[in-house]
N, C-alpha and C. Protein backbone atom coordinates (compact mmCIF):
# COMPACT_ATOMS: atom_id res chain seq x y z
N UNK A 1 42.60 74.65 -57.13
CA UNK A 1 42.02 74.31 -55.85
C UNK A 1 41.22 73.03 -55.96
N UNK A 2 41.20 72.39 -55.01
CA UNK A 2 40.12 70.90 -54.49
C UNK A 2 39.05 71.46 -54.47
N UNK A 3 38.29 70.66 -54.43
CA UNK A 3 36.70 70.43 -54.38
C UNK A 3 36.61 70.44 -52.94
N UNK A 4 37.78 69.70 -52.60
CA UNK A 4 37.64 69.77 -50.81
C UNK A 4 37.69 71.47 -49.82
N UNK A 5 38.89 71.83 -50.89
CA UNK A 5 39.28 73.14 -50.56
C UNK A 5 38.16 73.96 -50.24
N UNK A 6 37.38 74.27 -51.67
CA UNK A 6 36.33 74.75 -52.34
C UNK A 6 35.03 75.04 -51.10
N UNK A 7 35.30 73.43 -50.74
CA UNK A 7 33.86 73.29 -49.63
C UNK A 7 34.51 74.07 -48.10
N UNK A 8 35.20 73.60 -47.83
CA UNK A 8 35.95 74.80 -46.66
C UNK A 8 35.62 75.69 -46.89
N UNK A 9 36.10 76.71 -48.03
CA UNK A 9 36.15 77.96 -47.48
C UNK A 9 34.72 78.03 -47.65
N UNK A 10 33.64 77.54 -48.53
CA UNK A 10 32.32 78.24 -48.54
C UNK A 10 31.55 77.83 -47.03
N UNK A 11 31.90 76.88 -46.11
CA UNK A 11 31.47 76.82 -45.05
C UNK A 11 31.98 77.99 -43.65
N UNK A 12 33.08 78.23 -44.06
CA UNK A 12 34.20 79.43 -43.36
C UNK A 12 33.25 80.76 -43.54
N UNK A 13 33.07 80.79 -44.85
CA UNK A 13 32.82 82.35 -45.26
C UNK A 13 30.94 82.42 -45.31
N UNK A 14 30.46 81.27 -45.16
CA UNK A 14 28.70 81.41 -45.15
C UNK A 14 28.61 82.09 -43.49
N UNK A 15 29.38 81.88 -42.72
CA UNK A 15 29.25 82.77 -41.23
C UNK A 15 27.90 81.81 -40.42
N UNK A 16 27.44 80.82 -41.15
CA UNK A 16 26.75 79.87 -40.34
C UNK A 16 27.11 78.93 -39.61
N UNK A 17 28.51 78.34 -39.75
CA UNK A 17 29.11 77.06 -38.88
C UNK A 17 29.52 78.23 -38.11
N UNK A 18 29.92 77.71 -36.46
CA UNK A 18 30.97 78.49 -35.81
C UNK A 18 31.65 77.39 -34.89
N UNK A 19 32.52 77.79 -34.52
CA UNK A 19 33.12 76.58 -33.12
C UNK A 19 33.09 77.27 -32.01
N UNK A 20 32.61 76.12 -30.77
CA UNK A 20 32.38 76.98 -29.61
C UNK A 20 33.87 76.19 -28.91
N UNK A 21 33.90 77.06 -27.80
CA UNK A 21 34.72 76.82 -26.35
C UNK A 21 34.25 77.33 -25.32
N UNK A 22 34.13 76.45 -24.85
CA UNK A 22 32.46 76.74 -23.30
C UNK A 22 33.56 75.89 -22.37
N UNK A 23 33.89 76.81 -21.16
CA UNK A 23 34.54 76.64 -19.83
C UNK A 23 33.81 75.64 -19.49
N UNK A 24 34.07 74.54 -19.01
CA UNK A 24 33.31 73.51 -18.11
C UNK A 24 33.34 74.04 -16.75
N UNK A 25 34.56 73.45 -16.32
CA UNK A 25 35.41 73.67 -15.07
C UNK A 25 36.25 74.59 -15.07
N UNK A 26 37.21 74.67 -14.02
CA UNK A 26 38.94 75.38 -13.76
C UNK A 26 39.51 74.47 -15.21
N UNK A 27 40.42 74.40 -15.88
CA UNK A 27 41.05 74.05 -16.69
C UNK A 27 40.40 72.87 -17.67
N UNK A 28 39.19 72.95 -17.66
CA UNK A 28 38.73 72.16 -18.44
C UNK A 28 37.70 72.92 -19.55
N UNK A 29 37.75 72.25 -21.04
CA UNK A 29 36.67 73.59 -22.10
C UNK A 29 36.47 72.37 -22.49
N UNK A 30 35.11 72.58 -22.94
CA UNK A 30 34.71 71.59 -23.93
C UNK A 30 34.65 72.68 -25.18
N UNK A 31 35.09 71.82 -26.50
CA UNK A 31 34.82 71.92 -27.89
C UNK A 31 33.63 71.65 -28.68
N UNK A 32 32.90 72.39 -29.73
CA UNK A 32 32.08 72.34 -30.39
C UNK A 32 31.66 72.89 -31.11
N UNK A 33 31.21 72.43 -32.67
CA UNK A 33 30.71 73.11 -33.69
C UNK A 33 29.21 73.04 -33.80
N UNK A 34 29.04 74.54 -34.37
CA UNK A 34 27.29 74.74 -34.36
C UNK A 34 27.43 75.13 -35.71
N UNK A 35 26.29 74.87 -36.82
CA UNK A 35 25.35 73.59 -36.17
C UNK A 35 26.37 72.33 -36.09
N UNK A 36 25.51 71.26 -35.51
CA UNK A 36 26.96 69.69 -35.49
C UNK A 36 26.20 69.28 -36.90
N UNK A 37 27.55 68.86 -37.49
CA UNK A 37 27.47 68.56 -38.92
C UNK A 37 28.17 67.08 -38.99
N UNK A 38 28.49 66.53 -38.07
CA UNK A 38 29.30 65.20 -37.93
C UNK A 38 28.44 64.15 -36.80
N UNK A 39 28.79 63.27 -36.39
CA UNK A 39 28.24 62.51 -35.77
C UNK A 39 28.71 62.33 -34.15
N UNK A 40 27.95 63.53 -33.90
CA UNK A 40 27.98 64.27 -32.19
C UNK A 40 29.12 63.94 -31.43
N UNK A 41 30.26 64.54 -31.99
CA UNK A 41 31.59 64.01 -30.94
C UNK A 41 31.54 65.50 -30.67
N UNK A 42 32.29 65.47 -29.48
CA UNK A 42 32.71 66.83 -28.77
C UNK A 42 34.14 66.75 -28.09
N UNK A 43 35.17 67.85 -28.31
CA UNK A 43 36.54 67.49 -27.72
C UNK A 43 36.22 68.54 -26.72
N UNK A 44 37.52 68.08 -25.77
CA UNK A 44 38.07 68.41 -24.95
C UNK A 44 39.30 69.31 -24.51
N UNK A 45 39.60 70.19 -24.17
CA UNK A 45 40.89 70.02 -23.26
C UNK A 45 41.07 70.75 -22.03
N UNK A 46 41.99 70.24 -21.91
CA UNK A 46 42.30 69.77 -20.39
C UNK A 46 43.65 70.47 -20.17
N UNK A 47 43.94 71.90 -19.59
CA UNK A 47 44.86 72.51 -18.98
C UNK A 47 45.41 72.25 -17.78
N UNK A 48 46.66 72.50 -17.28
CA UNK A 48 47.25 72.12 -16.38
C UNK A 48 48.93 72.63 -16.57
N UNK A 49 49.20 73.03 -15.15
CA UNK A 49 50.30 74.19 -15.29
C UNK A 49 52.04 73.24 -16.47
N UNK A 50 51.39 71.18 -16.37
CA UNK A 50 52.53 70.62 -16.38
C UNK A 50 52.04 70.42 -17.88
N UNK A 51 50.79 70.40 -18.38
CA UNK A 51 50.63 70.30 -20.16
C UNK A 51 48.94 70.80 -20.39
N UNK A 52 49.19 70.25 -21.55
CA UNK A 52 47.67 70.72 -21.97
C UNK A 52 47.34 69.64 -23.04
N UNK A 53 45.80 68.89 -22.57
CA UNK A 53 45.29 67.67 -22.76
C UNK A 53 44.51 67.94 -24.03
N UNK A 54 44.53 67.19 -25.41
CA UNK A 54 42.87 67.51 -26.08
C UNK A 54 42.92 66.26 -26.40
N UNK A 55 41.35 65.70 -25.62
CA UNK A 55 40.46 64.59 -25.94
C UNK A 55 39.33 64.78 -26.86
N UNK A 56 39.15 63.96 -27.63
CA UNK A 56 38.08 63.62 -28.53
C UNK A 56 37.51 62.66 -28.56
């Protein structure tokens, strides 16, 4: 296994990071990890019967 690997799963399995999906709107969620461990981006997406959008 990576070192990279390694750090995944101990962030997976500490049960302290989580990712949210919080309804904005009708077909719209915003994305987000708690705590933010990166430099405050938040995605998107964007449903719709003809596709489905993810912005970042």
């Amino acid at each position: 296994m990576s070192v990279q690997t390694d750090n995944l799963k101990k962030i997976i399995n500490n049960g302290h990071y989580q990712n949210t999906n919080v309804p904005e709107e009708k077909g719209l969620y915003c994305l987000d990890a708690i705590p933010s461990f990166r430099i405050g981006q938040t995605a998107y997406i964007i449903q719709n019967k003809e596709f489905n959008l993810l912005k970042d």
